[in-house]
C-alpha atoms as a PDB file:
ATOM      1  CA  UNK A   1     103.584  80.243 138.247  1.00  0.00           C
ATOM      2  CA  UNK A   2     105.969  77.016 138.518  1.00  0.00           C
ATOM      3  CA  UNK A   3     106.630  75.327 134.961  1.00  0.00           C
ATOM      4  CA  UNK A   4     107.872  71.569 134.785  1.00  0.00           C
ATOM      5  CA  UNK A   5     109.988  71.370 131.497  1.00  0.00           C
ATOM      6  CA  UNK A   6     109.565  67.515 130.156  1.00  0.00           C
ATOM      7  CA  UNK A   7     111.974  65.787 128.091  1.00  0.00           C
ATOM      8  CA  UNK A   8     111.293  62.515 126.602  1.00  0.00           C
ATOM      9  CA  UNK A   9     115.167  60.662 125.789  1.00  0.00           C
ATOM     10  CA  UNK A  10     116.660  57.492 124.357  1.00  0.00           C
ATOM     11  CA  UNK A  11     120.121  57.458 123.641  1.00  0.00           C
ATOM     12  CA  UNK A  12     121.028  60.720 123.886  1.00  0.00           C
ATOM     13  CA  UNK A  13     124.110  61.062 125.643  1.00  0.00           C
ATOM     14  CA  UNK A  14     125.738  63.592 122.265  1.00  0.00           C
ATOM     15  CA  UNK A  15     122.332  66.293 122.463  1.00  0.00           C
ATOM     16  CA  UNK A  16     120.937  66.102 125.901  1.00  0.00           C
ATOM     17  CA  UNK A  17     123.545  67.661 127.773  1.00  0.00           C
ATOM     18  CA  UNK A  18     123.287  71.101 125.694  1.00  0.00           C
ATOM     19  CA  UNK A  19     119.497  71.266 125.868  1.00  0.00           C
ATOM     20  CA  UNK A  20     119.587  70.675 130.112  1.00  0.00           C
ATOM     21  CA  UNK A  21     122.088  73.710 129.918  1.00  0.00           C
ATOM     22  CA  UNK A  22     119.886  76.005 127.547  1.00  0.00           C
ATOM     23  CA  UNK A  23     117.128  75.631 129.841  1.00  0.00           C
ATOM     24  CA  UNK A  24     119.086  76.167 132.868  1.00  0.00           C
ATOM     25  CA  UNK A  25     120.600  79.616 131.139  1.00  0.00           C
ATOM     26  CA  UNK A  26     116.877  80.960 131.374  1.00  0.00           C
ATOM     27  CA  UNK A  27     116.425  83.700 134.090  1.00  0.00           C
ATOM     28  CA  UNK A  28     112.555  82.574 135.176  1.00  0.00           C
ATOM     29  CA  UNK A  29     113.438  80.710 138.081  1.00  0.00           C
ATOM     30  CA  UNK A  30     109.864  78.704 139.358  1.00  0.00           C
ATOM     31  CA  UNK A  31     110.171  75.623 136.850  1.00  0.00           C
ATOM     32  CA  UNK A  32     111.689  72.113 137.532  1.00  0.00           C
ATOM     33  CA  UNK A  33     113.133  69.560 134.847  1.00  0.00           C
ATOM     34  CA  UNK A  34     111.599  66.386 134.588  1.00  0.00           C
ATOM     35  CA  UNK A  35     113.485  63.847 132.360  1.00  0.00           C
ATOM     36  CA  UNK A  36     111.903  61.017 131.582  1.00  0.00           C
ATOM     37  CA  UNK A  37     114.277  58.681 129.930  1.00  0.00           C
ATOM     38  CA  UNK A  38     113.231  55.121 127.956  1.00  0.00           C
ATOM     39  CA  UNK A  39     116.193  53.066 129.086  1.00  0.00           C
ATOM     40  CA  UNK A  40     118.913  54.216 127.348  1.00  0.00           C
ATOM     41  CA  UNK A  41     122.223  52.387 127.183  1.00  0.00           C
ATOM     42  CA  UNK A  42     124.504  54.922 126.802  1.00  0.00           C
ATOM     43  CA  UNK A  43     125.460  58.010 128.719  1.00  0.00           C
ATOM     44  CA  UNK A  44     122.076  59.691 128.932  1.00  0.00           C
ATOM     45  CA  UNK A  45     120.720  59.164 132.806  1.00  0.00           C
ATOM     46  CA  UNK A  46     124.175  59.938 134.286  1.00  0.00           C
ATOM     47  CA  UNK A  47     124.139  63.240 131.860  1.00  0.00           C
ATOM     48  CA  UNK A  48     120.857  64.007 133.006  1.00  0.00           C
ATOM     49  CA  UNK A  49     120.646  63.720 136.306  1.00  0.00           C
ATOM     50  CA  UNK A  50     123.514  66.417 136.587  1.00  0.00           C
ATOM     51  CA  UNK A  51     120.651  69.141 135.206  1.00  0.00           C
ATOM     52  CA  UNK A  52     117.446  67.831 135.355  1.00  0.00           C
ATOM     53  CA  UNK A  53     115.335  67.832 139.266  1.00  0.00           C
ATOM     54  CA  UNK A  54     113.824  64.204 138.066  1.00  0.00           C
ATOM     55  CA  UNK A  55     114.954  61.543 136.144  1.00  0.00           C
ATOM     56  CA  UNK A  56     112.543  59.087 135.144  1.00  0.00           C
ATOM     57  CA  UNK A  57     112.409  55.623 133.456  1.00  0.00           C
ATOM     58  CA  UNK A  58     110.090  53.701 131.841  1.00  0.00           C
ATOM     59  CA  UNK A  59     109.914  51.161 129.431  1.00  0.00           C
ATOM     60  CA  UNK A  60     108.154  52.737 125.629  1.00  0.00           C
ATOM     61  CA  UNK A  61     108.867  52.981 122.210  1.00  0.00           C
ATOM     62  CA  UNK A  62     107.744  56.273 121.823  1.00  0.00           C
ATOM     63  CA  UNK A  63     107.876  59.609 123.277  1.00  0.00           C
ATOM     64  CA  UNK A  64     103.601  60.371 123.795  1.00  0.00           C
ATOM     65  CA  UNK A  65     103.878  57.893 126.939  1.00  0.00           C
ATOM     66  CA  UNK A  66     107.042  59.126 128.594  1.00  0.00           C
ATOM     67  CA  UNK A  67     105.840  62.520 128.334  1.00  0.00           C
ATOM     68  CA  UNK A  68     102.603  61.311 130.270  1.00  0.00           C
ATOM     69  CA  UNK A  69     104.378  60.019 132.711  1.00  0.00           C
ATOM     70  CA  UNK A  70     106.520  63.017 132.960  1.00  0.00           C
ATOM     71  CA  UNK A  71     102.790  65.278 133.232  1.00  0.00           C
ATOM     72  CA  UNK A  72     102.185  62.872 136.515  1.00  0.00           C
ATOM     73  CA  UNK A  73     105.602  63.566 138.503  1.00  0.00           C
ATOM     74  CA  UNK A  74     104.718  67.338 138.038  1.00  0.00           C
ATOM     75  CA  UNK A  75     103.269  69.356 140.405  1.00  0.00           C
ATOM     76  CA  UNK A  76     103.465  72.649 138.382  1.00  0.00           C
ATOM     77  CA  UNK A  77     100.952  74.678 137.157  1.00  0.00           C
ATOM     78  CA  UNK A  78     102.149  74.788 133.874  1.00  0.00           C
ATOM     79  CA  UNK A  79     104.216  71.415 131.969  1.00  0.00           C
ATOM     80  CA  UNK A  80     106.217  72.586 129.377  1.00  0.00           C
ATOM     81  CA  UNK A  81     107.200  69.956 126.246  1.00  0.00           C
ATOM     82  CA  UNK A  82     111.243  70.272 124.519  1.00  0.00           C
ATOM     83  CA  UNK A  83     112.918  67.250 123.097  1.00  0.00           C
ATOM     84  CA  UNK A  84     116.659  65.980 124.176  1.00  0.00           C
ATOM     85  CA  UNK A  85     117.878  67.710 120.865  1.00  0.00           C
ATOM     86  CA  UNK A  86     116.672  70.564 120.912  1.00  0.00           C
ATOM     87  CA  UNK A  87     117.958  74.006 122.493  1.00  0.00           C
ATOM     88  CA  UNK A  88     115.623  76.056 123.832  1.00  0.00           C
ATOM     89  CA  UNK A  89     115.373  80.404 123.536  1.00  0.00           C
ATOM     90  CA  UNK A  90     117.021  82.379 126.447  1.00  0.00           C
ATOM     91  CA  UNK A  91     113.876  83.761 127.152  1.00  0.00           C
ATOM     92  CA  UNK A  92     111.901  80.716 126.592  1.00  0.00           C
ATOM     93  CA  UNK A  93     110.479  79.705 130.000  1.00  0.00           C
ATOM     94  CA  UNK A  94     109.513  83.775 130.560  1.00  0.00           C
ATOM     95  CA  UNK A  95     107.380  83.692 127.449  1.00  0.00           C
ATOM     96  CA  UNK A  96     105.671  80.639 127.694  1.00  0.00           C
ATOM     97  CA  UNK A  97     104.938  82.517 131.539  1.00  0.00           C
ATOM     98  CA  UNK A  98     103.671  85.592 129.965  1.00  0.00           C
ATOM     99  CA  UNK A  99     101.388  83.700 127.407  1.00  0.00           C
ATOM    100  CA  UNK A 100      99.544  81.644 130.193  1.00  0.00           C
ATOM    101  CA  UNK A 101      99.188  84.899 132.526  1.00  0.00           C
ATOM    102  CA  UNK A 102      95.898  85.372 130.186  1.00  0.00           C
ATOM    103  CA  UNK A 103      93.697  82.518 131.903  1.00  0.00           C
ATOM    104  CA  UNK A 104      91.508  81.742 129.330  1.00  0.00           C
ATOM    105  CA  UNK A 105      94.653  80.256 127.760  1.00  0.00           C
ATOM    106  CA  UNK A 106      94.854  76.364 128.193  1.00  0.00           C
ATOM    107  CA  UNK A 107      97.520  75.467 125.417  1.00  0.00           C
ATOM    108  CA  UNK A 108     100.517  77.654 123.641  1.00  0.00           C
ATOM    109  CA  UNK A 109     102.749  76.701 120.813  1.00  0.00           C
ATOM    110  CA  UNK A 110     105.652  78.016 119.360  1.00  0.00           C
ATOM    111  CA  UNK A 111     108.206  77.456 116.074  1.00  0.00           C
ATOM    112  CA  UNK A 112     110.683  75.405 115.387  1.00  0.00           C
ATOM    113  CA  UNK A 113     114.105  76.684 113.832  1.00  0.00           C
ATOM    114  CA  UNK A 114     116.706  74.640 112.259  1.00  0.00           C
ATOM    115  CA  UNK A 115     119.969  73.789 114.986  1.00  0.00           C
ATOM    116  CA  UNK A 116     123.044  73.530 112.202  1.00  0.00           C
ATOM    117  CA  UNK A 117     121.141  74.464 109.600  1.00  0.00           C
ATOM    118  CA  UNK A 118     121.855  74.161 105.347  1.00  0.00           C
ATOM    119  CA  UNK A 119     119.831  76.390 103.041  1.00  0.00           C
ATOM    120  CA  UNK A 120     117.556  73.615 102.901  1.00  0.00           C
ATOM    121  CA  UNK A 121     117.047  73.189 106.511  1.00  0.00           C
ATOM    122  CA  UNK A 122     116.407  76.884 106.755  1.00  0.00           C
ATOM    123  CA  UNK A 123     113.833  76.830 103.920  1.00  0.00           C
ATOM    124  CA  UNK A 124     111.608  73.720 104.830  1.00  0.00           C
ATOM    125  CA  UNK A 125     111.408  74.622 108.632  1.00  0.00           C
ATOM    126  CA  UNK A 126     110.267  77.973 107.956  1.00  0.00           C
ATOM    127  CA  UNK A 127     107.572  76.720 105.446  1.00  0.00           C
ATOM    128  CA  UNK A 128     106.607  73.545 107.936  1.00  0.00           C
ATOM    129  CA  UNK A 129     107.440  74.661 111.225  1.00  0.00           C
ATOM    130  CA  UNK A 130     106.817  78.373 111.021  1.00  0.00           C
ATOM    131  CA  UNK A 131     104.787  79.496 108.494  1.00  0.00           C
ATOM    132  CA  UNK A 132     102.263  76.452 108.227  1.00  0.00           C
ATOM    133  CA  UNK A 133     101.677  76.137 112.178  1.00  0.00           C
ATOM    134  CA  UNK A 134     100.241  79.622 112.066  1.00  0.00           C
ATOM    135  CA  UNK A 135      98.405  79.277 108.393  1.00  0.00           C
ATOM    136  CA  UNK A 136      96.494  76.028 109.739  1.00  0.00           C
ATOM    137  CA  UNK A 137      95.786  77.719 113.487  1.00  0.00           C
ATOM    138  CA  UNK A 138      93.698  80.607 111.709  1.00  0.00           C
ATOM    139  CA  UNK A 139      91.181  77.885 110.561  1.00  0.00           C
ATOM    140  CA  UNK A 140      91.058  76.304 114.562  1.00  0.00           C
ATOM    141  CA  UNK A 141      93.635  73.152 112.620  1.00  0.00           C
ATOM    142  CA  UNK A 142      96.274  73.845 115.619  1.00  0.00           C
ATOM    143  CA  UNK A 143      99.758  72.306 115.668  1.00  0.00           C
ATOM    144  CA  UNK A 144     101.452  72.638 118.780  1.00  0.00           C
ATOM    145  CA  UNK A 145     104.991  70.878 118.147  1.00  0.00           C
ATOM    146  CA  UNK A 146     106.192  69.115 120.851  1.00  0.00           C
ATOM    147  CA  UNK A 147     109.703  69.995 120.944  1.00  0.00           C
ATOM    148  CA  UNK A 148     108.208  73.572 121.818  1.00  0.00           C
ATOM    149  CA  UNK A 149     104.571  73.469 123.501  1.00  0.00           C
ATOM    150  CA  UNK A 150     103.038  73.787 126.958  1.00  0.00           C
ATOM    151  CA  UNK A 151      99.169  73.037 128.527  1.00  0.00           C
ATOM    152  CA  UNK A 152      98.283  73.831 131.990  1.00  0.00           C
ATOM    153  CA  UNK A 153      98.588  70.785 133.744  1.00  0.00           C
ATOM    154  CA  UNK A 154      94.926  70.389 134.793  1.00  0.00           C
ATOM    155  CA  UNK A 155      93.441  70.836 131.753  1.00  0.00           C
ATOM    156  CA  UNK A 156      96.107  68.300 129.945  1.00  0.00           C
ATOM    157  CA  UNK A 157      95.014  65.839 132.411  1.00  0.00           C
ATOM    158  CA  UNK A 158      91.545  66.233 132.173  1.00  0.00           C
ATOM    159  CA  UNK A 159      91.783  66.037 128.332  1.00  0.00           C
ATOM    160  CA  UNK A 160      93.462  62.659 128.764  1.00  0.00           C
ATOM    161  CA  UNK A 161      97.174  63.541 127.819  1.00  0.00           C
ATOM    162  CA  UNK A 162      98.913  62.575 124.882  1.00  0.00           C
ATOM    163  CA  UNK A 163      97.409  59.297 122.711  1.00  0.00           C
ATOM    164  CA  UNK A 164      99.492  56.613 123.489  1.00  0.00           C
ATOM    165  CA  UNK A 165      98.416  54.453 120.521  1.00  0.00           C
ATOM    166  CA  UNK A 166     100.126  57.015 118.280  1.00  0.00           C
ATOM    167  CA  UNK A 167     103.721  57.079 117.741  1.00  0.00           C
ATOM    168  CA  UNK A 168     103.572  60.217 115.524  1.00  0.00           C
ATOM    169  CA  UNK A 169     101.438  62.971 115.138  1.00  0.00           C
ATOM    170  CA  UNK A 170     100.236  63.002 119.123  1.00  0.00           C
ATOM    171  CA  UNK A 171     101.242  66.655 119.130  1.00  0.00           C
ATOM    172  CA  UNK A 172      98.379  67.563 116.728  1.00  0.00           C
ATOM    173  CA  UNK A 173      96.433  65.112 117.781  1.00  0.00           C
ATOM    174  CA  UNK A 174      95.861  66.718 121.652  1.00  0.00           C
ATOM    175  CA  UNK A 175      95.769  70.214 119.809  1.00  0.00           C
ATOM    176  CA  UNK A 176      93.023  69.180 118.250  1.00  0.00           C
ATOM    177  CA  UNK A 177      91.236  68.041 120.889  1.00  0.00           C
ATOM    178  CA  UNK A 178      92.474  70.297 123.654  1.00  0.00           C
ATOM    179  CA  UNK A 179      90.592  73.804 122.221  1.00  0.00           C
ATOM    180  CA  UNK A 180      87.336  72.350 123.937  1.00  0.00           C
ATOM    181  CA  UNK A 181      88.818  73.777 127.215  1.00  0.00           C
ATOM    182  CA  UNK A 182      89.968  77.337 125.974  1.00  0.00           C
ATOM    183  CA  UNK A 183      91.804  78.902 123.765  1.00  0.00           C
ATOM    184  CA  UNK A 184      94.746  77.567 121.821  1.00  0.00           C
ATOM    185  CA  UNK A 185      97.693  79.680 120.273  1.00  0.00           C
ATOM    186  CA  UNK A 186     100.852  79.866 118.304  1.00  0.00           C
ATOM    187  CA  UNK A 187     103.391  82.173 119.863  1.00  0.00           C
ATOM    188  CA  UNK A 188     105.852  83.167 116.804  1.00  0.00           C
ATOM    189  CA  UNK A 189     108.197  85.036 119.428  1.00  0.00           C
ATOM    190  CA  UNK A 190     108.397  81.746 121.037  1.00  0.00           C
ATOM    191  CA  UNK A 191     111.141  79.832 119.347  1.00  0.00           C
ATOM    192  CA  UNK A 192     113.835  76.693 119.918  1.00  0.00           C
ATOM    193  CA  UNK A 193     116.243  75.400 118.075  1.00  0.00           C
ATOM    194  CA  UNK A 194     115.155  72.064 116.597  1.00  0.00           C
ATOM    195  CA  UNK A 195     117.930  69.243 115.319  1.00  0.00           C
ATOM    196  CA  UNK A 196     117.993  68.460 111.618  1.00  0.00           C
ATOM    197  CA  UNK A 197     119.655  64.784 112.231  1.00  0.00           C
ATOM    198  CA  UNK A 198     116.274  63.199 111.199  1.00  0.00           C
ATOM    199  CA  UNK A 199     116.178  65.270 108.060  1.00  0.00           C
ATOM    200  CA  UNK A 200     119.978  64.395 106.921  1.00  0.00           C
ATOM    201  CA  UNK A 201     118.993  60.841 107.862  1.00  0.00           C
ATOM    202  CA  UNK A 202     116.117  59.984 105.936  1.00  0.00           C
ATOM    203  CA  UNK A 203     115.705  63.144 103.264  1.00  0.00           C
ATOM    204  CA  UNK A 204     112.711  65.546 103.059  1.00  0.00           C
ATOM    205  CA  UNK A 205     111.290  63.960 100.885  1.00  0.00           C
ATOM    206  CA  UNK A 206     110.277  60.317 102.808  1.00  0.00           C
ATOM    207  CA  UNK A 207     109.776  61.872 105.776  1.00  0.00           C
ATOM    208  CA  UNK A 208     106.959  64.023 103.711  1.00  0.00           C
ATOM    209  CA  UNK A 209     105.433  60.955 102.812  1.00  0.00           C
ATOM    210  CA  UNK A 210     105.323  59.229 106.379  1.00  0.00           C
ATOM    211  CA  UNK A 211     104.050  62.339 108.176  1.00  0.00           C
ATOM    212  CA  UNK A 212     100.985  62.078 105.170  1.00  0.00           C
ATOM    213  CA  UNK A 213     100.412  58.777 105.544  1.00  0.00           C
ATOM    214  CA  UNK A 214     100.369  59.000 109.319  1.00  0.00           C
ATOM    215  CA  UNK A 215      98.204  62.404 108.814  1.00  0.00           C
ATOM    216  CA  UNK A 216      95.923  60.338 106.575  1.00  0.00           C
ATOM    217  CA  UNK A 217      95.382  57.394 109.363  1.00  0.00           C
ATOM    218  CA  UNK A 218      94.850  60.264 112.071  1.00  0.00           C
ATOM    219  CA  UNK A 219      91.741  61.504 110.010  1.00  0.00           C
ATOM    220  CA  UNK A 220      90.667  58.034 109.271  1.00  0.00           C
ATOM    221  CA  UNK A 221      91.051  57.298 113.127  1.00  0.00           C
ATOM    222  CA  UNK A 222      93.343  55.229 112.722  1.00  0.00           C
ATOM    223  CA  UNK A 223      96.312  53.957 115.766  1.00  0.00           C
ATOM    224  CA  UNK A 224     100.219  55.086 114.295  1.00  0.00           C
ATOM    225  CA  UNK A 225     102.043  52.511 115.548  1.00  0.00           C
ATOM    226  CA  UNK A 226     105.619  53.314 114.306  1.00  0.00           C
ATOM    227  CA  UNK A 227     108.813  52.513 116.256  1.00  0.00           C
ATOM    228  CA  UNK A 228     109.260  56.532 116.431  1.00  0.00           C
ATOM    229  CA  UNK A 229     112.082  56.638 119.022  1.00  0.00           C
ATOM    230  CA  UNK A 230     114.371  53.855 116.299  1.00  0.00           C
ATOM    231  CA  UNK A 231     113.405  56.170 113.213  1.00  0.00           C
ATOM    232  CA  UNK A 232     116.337  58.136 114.441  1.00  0.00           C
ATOM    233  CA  UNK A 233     120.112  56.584 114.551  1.00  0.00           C
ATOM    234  CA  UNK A 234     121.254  57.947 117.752  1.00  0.00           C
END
């Protein structure tokens, strides 16, 4: 089965070079790269287009969008979600391969592991981005990260893609409502290396509170309309 690997970017001309080449070091060989990049104005496109099969731009402050437009330039059976700064498993496109070969599968997500990690980087991602994803999926709350997820294409259209009036939080959001249409899982085998810029940035502990207030205006319905691509300095 063809995979399309999609890859939001904005300004990311120091990560996006090493995540192209970590995907391109996987043996599966039916997937494409589709880049979809929000008008950077540094090195990014000309770094990209020496890896990726597409390169995309469009004009959005947030990654939910550029990932839907990614989803419409594919025409694999699978689409595969990594971010620019991330670094993806050797064996990462095989797995994500294996898990769909059951069909009643619509939706698979994996963990997140620190990239250049400190004790602290080691202990909060396995407690949020390990251990939690698969404590919340055995009560149906799934959490499919995006820097390491993948939908059949088909069904991710018909369930209307990623919210593009939320900045944050679409991930969950399209878990959520994506286990209509089959059955949802969290692959622990099926790791990537996640950055920990954001985290040395801003501090644990306020990016706690604006991933609860944005979980509390998801519940309450409410749009997230944060800037998410500037909450990083690039």
């Amino acid at each position: 089965m063809k995979i399309s690997v999609i890859i939001p970017a904005y300004n990311e001309e120091r990560a996006i070079g090493n995540c192209l080449k970590s995907i391109r070091e996987n043996k599966y060989e039916d997937y494409d790269i589709i880049v979809v990049d929000a008008y950077s104005n540094d090195g990014t496109v000309e770094i990209a287009e020496k890896y990726a099969d597409k390169v995309i731009s469009v004009r959005t402050n947030s990654p939910g969008p550029a990932r839907n437009v990614g989803v419409k330039n594919s025409n694999a059976e699978i689409v595969a979600f990594t971010d620019a700064d991330t670094i993806v498993a050797p064996d990462w496109l095989e797995r994500i391969a294996d898990d769909f070969s059951n069909k009643e599968i619509v939706a698979v997500g994996g963990i997140l592991r620190p990239k250049h990690p400190r004790l602290i980087d080691k202990i909060m991602f396995k407690i949020n981005s390990d251990l939690w994803y698969r404590f919340t999926a055995l009560f149906g709350f799934y959490q499919l990260p995006t820097p390491n997820c993948a939908y059949r294409r088909d069904i991710f259209l018909k369930a209307g893609g990623f919210n593009e009036r939320l900045s944050m939080l679409e991930d969950t959001e399209l878990s959520l409502r994506i286990k209509k249409y089959g059955r949802v899982i969290i692959d622990k085998n099926l790791w990537v290396l996640n950055s920990t810029r954001r985290f040395k940035q801003e501090g644990y502990l306020r990016i706690f509170l604006r991933y609860l207030r944005a979980y509390i205006n998801l519940f309450l319905k409410k749009d997230i309309n944060l800037r998410h691509f500037d909450t990083i300095r690039h």
